[in-house]
PDB file of N, CA and C in Angstrom:
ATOM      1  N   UNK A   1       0.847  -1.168   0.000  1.00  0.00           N
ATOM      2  CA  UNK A   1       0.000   0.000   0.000  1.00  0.00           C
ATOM      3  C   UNK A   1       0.896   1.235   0.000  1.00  0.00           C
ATOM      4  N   UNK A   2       0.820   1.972  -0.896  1.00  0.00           N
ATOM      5  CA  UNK A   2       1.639   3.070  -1.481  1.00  0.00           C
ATOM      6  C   UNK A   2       1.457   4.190   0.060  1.00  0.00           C
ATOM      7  N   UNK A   3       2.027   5.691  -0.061  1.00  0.00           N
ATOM      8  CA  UNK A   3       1.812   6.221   1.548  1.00  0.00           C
ATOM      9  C   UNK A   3       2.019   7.539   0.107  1.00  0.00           C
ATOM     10  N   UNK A   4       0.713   8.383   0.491  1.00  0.00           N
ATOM     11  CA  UNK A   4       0.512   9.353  -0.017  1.00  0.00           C
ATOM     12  C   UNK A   4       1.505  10.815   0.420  1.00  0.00           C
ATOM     13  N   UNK A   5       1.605  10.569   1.287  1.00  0.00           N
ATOM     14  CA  UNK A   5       2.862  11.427   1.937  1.00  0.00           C
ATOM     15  C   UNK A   5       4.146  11.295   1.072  1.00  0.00           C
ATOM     16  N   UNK A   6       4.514  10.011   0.602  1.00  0.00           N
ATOM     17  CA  UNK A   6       5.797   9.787   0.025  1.00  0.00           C
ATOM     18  C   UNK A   6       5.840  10.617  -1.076  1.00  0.00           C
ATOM     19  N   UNK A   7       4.104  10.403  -1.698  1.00  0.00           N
ATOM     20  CA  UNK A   7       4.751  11.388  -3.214  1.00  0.00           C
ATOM     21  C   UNK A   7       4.690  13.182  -2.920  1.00  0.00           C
ATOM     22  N   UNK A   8       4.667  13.882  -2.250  1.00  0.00           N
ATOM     23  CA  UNK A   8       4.942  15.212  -1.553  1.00  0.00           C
ATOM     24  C   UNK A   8       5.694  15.360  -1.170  1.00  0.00           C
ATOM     25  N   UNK A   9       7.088  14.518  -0.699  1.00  0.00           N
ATOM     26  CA  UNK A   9       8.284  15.301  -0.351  1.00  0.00           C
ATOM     27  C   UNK A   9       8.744  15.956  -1.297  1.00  0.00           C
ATOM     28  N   UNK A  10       9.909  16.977  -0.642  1.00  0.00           N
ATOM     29  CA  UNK A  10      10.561  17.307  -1.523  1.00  0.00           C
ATOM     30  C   UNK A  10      11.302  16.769  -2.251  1.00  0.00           C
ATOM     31  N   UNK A  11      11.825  15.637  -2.013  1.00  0.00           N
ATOM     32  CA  UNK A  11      13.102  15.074  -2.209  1.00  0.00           C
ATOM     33  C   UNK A  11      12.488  13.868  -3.299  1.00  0.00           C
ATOM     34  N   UNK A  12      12.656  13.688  -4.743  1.00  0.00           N
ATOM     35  CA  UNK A  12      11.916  12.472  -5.007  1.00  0.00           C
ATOM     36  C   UNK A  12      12.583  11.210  -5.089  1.00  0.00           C
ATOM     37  N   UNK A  13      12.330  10.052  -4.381  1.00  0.00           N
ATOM     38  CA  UNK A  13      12.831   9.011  -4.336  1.00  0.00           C
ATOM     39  C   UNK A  13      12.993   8.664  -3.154  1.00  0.00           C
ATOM     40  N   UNK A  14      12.747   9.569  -2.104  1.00  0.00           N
ATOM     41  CA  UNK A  14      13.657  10.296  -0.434  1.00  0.00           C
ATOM     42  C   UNK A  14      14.220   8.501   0.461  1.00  0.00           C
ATOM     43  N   UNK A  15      12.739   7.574   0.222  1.00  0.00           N
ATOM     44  CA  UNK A  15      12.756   6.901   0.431  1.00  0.00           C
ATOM     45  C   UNK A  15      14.260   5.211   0.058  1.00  0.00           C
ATOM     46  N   UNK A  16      14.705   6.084  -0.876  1.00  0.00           N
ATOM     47  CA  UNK A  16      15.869   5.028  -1.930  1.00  0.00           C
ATOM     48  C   UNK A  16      17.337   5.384  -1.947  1.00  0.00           C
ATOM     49  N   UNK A  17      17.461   6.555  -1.123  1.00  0.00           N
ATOM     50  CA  UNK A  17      18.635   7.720  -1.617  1.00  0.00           C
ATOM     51  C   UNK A  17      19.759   6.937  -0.278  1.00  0.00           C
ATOM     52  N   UNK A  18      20.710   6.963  -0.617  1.00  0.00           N
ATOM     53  CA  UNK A  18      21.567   6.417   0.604  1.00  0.00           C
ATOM     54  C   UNK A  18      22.602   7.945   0.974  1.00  0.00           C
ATOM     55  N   UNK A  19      22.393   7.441   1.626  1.00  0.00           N
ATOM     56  CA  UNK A  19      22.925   8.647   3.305  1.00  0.00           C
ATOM     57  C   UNK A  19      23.679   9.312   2.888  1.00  0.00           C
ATOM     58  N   UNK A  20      24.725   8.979   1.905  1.00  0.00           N
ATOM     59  CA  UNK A  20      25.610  10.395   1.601  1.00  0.00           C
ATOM     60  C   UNK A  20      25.175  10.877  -0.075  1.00  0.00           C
ATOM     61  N   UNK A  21      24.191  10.586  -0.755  1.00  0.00           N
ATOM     62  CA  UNK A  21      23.351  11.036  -1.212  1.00  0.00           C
ATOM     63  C   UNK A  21      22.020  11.994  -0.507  1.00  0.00           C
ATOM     64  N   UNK A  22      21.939  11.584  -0.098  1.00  0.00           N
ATOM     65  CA  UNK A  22      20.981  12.762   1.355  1.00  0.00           C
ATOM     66  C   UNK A  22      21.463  13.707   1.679  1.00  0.00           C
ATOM     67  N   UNK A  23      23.238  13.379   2.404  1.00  0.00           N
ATOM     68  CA  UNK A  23      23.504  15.047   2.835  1.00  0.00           C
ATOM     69  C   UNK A  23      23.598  15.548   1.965  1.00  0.00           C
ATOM     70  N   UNK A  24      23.933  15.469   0.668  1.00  0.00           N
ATOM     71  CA  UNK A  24      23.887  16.487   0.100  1.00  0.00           C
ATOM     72  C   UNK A  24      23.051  17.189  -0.786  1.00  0.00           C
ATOM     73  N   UNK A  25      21.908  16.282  -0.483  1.00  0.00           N
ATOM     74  CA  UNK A  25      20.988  16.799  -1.123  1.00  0.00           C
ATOM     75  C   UNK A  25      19.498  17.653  -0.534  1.00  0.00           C
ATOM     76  N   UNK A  26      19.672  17.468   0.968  1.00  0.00           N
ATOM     77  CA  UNK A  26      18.952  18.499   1.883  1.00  0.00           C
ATOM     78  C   UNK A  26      19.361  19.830   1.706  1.00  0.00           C
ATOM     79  N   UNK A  27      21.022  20.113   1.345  1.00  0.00           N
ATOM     80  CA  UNK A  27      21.741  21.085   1.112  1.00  0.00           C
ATOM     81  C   UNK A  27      20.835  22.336   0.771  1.00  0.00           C
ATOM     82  N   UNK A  28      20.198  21.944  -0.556  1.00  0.00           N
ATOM     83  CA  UNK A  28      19.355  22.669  -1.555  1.00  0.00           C
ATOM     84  C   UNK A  28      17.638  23.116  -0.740  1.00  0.00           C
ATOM     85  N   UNK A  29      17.376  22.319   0.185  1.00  0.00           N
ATOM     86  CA  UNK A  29      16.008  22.514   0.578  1.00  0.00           C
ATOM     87  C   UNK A  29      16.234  23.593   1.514  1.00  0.00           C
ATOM     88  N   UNK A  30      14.462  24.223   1.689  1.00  0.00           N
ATOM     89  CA  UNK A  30      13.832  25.336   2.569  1.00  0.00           C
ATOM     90  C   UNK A  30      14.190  24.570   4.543  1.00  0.00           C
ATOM     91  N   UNK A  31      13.885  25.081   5.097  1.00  0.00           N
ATOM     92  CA  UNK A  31      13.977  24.992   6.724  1.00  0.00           C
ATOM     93  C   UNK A  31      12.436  24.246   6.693  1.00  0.00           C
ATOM     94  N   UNK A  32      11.300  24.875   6.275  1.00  0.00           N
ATOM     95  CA  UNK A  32      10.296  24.672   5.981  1.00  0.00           C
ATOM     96  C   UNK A  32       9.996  22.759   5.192  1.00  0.00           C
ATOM     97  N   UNK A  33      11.218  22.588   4.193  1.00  0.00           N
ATOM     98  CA  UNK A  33      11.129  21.232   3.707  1.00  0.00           C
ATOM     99  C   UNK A  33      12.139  20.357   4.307  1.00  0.00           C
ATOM    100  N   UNK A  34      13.140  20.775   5.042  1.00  0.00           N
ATOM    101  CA  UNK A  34      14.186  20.136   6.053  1.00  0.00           C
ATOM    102  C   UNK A  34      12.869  19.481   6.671  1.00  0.00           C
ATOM    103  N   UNK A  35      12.317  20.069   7.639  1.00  0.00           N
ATOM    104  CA  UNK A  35      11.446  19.747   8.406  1.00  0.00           C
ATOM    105  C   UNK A  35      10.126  18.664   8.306  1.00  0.00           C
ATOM    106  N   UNK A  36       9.415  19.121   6.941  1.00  0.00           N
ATOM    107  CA  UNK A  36       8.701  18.032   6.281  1.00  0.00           C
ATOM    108  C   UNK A  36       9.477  16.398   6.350  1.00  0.00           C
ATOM    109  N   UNK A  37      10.742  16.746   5.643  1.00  0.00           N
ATOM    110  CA  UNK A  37      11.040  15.306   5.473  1.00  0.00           C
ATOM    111  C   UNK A  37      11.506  14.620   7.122  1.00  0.00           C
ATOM    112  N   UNK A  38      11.898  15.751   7.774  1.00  0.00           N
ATOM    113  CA  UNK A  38      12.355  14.751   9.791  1.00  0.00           C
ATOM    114  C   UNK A  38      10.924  14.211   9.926  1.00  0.00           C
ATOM    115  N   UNK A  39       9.959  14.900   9.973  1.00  0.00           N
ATOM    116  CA  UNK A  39       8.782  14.753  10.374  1.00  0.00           C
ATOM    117  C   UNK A  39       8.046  13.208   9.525  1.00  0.00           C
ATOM    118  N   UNK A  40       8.405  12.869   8.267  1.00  0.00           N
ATOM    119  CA  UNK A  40       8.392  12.137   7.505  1.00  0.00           C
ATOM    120  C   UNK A  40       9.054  10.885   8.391  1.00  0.00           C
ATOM    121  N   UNK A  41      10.630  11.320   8.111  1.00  0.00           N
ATOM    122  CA  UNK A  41      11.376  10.117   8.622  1.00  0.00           C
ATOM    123  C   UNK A  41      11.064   9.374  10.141  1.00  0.00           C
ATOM    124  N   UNK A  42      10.659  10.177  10.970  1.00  0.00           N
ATOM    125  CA  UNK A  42      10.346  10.108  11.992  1.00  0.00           C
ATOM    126  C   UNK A  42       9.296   9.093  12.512  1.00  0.00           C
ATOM    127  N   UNK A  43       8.445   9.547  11.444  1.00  0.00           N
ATOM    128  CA  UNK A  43       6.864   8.198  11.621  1.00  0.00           C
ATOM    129  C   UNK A  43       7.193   7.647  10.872  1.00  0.00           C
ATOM    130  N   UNK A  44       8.216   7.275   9.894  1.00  0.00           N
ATOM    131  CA  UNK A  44       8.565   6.081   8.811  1.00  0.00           C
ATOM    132  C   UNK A  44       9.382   5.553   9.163  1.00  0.00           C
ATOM    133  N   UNK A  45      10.477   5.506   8.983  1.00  0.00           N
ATOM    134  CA  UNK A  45      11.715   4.417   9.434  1.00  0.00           C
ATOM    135  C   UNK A  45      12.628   4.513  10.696  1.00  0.00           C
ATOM    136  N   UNK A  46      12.459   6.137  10.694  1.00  0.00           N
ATOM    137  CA  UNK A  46      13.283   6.651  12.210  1.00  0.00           C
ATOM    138  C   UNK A  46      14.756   5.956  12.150  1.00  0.00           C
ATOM    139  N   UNK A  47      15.385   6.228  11.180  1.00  0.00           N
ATOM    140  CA  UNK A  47      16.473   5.988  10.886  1.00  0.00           C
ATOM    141  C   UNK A  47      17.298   6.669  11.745  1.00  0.00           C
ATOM    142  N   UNK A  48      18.332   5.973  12.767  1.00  0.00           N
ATOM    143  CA  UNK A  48      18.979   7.719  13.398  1.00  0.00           C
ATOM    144  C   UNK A  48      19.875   8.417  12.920  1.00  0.00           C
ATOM    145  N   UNK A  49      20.928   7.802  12.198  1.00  0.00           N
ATOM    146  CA  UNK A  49      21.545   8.466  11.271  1.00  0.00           C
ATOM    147  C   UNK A  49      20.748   9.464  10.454  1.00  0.00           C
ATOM    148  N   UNK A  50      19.843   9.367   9.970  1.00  0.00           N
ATOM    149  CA  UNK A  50      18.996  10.147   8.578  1.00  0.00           C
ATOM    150  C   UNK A  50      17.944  11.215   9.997  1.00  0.00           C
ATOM    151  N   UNK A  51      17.690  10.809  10.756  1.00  0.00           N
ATOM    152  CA  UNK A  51      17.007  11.889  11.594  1.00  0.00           C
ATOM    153  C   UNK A  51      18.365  12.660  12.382  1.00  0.00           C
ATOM    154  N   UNK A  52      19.401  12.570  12.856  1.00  0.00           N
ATOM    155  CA  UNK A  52      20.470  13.513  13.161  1.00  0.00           C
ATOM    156  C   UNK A  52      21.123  14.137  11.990  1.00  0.00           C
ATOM    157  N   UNK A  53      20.997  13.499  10.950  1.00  0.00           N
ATOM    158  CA  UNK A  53      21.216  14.351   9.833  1.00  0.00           C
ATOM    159  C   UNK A  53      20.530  15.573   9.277  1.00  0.00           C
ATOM    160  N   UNK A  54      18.826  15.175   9.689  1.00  0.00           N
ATOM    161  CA  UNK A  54      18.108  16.259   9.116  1.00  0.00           C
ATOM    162  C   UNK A  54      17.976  17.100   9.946  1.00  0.00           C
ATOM    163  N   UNK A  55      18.188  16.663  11.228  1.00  0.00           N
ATOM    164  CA  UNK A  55      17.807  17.930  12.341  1.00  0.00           C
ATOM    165  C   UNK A  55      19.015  18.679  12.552  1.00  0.00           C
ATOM    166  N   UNK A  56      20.549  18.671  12.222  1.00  0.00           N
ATOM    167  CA  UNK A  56      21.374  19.099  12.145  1.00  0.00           C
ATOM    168  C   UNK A  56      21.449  20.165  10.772  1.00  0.00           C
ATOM    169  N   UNK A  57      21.151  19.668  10.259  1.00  0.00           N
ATOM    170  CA  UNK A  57      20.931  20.751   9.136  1.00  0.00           C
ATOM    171  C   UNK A  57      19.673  21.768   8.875  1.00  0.00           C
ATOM    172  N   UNK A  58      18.630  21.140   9.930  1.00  0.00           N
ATOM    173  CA  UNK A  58      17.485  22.110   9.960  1.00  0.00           C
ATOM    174  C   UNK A  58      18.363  23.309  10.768  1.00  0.00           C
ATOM    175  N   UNK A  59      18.846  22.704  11.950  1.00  0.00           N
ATOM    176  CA  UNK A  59      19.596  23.831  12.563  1.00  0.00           C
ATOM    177  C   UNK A  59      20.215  24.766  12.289  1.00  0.00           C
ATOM    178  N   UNK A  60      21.290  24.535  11.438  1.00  0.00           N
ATOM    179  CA  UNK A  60      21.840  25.280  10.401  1.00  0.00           C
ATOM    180  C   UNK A  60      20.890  26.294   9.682  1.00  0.00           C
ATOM    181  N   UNK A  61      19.756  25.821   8.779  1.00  0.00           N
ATOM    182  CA  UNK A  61      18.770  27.000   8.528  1.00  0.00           C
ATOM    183  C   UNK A  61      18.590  27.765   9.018  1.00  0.00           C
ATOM    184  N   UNK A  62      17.961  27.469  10.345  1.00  0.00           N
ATOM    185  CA  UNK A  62      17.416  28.292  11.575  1.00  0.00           C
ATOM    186  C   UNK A  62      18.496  28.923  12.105  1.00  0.00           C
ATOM    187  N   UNK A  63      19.367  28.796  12.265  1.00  0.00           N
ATOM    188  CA  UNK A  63      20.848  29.634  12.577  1.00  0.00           C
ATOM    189  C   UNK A  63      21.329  30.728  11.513  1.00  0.00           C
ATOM    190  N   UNK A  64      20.538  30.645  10.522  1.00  0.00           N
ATOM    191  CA  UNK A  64      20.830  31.728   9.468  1.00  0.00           C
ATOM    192  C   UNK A  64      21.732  31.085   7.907  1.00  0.00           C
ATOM    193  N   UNK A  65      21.542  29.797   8.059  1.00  0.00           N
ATOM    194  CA  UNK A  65      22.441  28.830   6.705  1.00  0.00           C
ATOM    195  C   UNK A  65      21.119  29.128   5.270  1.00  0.00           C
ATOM    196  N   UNK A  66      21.857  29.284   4.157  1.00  0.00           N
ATOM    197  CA  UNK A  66      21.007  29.055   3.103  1.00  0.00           C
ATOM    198  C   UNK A  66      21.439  28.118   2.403  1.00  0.00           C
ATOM    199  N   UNK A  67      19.795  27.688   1.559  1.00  0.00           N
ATOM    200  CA  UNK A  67      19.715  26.692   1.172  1.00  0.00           C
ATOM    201  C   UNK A  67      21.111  27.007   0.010  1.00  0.00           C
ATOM    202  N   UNK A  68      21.971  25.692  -0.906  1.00  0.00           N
ATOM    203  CA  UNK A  68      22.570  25.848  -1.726  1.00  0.00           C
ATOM    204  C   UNK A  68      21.392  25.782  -2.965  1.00  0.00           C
ATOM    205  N   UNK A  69      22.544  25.720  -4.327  1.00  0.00           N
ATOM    206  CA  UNK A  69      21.571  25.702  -5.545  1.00  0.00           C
ATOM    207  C   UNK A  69      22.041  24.194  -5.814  1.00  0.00           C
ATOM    208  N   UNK A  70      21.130  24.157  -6.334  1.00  0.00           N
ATOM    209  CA  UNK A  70      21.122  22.445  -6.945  1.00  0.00           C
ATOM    210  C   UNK A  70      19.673  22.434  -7.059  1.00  0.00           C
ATOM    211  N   UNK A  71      19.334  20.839  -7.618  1.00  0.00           N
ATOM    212  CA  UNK A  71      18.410  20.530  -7.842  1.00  0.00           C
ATOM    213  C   UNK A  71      18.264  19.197  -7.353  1.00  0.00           C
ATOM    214  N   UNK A  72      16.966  19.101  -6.442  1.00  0.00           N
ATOM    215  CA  UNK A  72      17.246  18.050  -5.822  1.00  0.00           C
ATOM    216  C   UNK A  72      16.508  16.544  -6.461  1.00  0.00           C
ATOM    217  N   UNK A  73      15.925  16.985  -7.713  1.00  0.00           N
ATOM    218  CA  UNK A  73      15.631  15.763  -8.419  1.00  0.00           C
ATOM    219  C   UNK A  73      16.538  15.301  -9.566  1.00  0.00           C
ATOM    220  N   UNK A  74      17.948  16.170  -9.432  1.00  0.00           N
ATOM    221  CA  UNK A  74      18.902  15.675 -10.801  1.00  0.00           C
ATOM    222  C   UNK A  74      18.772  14.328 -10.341  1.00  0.00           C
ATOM    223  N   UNK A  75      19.168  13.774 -11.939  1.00  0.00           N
ATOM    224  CA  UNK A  75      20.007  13.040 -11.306  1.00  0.00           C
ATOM    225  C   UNK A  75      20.873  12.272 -10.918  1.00  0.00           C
ATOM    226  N   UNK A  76      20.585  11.013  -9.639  1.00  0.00           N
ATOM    227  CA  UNK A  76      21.683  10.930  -9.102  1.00  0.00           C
ATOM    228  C   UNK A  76      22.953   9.797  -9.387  1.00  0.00           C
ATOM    229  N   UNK A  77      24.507   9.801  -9.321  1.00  0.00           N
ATOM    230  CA  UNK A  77      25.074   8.988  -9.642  1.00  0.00           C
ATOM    231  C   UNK A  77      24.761   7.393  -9.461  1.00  0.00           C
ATOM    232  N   UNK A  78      24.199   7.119  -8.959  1.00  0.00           N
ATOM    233  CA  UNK A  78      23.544   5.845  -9.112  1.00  0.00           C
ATOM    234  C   UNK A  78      22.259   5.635 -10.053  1.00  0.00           C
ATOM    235  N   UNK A  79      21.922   6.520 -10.408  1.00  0.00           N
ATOM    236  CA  UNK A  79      21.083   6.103 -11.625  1.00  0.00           C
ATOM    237  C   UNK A  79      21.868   6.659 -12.768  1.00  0.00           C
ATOM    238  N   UNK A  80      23.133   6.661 -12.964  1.00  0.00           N
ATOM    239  CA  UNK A  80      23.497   7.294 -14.281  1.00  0.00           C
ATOM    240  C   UNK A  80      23.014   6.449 -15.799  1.00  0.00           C
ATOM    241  N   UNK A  81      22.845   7.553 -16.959  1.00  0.00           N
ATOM    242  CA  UNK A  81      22.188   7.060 -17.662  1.00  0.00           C
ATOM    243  C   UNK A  81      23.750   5.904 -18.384  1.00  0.00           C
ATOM    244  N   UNK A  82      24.606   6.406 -18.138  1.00  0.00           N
ATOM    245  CA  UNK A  82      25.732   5.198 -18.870  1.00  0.00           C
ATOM    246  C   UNK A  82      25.564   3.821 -19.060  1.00  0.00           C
ATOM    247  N   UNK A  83      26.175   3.100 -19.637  1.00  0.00           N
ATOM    248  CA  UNK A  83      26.533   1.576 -19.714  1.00  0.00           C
ATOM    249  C   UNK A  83      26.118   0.929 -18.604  1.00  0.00           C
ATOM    250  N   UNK A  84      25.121  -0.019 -18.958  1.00  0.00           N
ATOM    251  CA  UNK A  84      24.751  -0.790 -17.641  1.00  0.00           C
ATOM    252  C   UNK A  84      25.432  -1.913 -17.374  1.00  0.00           C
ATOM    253  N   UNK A  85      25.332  -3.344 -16.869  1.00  0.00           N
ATOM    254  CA  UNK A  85      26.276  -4.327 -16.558  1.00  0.00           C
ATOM    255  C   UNK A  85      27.322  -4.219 -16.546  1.00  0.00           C
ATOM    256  N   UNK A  86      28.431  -5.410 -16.822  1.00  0.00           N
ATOM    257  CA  UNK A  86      29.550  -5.598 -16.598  1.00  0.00           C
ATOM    258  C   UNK A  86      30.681  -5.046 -17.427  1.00  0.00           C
ATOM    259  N   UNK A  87      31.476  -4.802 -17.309  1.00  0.00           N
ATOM    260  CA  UNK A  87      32.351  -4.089 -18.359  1.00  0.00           C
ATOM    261  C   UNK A  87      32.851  -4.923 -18.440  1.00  0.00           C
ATOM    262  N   UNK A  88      32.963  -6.281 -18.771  1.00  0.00           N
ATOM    263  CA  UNK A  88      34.087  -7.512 -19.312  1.00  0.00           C
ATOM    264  C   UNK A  88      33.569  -7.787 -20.364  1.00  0.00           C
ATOM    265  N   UNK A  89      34.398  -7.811 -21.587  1.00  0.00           N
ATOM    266  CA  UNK A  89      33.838  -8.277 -22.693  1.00  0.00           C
ATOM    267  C   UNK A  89      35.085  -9.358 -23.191  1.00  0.00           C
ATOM    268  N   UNK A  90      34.861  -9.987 -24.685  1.00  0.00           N
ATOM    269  CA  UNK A  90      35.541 -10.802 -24.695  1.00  0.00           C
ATOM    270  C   UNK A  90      37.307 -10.311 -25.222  1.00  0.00           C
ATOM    271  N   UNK A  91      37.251  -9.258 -25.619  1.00  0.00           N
ATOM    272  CA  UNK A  91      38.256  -8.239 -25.375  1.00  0.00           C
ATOM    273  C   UNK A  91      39.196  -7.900 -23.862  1.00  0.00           C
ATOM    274  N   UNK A  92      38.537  -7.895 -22.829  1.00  0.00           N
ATOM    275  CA  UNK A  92      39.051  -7.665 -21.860  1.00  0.00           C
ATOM    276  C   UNK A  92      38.657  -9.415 -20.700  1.00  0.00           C
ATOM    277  N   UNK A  93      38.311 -10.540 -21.455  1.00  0.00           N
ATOM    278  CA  UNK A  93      38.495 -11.376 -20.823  1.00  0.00           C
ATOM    279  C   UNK A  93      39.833 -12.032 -20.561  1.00  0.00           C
ATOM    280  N   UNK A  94      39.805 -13.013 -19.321  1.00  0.00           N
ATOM    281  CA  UNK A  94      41.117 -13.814 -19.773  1.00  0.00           C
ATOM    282  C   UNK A  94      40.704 -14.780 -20.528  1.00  0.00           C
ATOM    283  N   UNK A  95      41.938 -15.553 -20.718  1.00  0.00           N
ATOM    284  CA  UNK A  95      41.816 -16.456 -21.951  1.00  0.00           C
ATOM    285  C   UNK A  95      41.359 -17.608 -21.153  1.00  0.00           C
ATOM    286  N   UNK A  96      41.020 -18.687 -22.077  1.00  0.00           N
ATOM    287  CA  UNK A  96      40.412 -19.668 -21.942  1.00  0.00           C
ATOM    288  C   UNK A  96      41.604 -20.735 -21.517  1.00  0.00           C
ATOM    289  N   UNK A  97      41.303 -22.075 -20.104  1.00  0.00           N
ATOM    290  CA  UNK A  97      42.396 -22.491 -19.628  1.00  0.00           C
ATOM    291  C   UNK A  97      41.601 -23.586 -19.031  1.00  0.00           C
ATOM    292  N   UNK A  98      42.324 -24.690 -19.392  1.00  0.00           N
ATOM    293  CA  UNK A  98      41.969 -26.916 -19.147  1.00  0.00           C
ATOM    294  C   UNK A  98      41.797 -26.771 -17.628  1.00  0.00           C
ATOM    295  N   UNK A  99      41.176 -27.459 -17.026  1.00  0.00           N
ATOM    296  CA  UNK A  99      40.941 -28.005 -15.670  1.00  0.00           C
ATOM    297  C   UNK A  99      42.060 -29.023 -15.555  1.00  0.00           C
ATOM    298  N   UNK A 100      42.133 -28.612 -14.195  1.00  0.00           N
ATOM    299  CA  UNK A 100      43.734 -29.654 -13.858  1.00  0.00           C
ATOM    300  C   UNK A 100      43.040 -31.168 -14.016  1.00  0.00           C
ATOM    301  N   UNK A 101      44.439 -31.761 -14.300  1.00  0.00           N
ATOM    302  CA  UNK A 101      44.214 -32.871 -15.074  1.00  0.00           C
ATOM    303  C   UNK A 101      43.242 -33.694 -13.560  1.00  0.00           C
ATOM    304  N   UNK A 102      44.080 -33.521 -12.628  1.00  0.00           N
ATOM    305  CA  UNK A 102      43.538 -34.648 -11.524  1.00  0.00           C
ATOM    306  C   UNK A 102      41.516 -34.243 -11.561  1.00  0.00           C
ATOM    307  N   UNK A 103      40.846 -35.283 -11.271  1.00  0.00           N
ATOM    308  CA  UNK A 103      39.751 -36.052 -10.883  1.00  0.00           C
ATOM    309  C   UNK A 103      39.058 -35.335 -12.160  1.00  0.00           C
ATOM    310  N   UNK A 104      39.593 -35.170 -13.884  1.00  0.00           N
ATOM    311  CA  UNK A 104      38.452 -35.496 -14.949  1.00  0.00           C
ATOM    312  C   UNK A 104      38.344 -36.885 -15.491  1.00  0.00           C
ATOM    313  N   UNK A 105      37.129 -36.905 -16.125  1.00  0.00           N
ATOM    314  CA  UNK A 105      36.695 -37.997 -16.109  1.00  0.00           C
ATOM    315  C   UNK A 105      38.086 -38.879 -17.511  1.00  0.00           C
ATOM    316  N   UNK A 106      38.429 -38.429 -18.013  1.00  0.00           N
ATOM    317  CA  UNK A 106      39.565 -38.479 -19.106  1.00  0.00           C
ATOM    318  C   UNK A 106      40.990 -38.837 -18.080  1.00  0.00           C
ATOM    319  N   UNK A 107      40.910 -38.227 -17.608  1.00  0.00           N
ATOM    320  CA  UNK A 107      42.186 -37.941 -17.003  1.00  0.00           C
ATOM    321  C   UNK A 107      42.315 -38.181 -15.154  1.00  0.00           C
ATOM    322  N   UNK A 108      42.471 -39.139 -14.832  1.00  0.00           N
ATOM    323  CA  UNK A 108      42.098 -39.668 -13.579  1.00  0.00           C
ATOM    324  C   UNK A 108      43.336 -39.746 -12.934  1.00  0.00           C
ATOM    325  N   UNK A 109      43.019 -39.355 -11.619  1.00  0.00           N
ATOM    326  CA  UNK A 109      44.282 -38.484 -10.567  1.00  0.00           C
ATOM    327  C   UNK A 109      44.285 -40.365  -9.898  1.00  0.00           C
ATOM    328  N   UNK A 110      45.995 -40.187  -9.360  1.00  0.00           N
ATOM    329  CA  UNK A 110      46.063 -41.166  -8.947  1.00  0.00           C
ATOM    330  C   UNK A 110      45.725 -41.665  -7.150  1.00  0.00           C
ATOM    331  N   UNK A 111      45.135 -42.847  -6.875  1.00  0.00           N
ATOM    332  CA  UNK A 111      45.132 -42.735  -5.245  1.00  0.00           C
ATOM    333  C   UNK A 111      45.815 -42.266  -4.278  1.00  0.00           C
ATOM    334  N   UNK A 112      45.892 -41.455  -2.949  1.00  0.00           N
ATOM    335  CA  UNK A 112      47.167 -41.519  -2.191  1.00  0.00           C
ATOM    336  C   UNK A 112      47.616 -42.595  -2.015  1.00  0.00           C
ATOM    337  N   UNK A 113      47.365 -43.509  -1.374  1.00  0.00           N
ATOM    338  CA  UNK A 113      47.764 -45.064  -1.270  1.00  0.00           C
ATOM    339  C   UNK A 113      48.983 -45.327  -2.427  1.00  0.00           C
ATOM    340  N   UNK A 114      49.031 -44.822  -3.766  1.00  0.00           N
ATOM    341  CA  UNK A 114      49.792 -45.332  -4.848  1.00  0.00           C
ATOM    342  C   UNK A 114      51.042 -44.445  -4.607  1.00  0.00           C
ATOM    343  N   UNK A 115      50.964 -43.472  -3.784  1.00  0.00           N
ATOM    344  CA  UNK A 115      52.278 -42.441  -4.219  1.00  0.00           C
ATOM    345  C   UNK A 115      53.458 -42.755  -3.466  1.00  0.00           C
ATOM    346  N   UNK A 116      54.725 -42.380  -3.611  1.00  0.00           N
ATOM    347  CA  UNK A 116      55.517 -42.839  -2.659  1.00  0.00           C
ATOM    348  C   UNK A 116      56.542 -41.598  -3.150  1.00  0.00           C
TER     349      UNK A 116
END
């Protein structure tokens, strides 16, 4: 069940963003939307990291801090639009290499019992 509150933050995604994606992205918000989202976090996950984060920087507002410029729905390095999967191709693979001879079915390792 979706939470109608989620789609009104300021922040979109607020819920997905990891922590040092957050600080810096409260940076940009009002004292007024600092506050929305503690108040948010607070009855939602009550994260304490993410609630000493926001109330530390509400402070800052209220102490006379302005918001920076940015935009807080760019976005973010984890969704970059670049190359998705793995960057190994058969260009940057290693090469291809036999399984040691001991226990294939071809090639049968000898007992300890036999060695001396």
């Amino acid at each position: 069940m979706a939470d109608p509150a989620r789609n009104t933050l300021p922040l979109p995604d607020y819920d997905h963003l990891p922590i040092g994606g957050l600080e810096s992205r409260v940076r940009s918000l009002t004292a007024e939307e600092v506050e929305e989202l503690l108040a948010y976090e607070r009855s939602h996950a009550d994260r304490l990291p993410v609630t000493e984060l926001l109330a530390a920087r509400l402070e800052q507002l209220q102490s006379g801090a302005e918001p920076t410029s940015g935009d807080p729905g760019a976005l973010r390095p984890e969704q970059s639009a670049g190359r998705a999967g793995s960057p190994v191709s058969p260009a940057t693979s290693s090469q291809p290499f036999s399984p040691p001879p001991h226990g294939t079915p071809d090639q049968r390792g000898k007992p300890k019992g036999d060695r001396m």
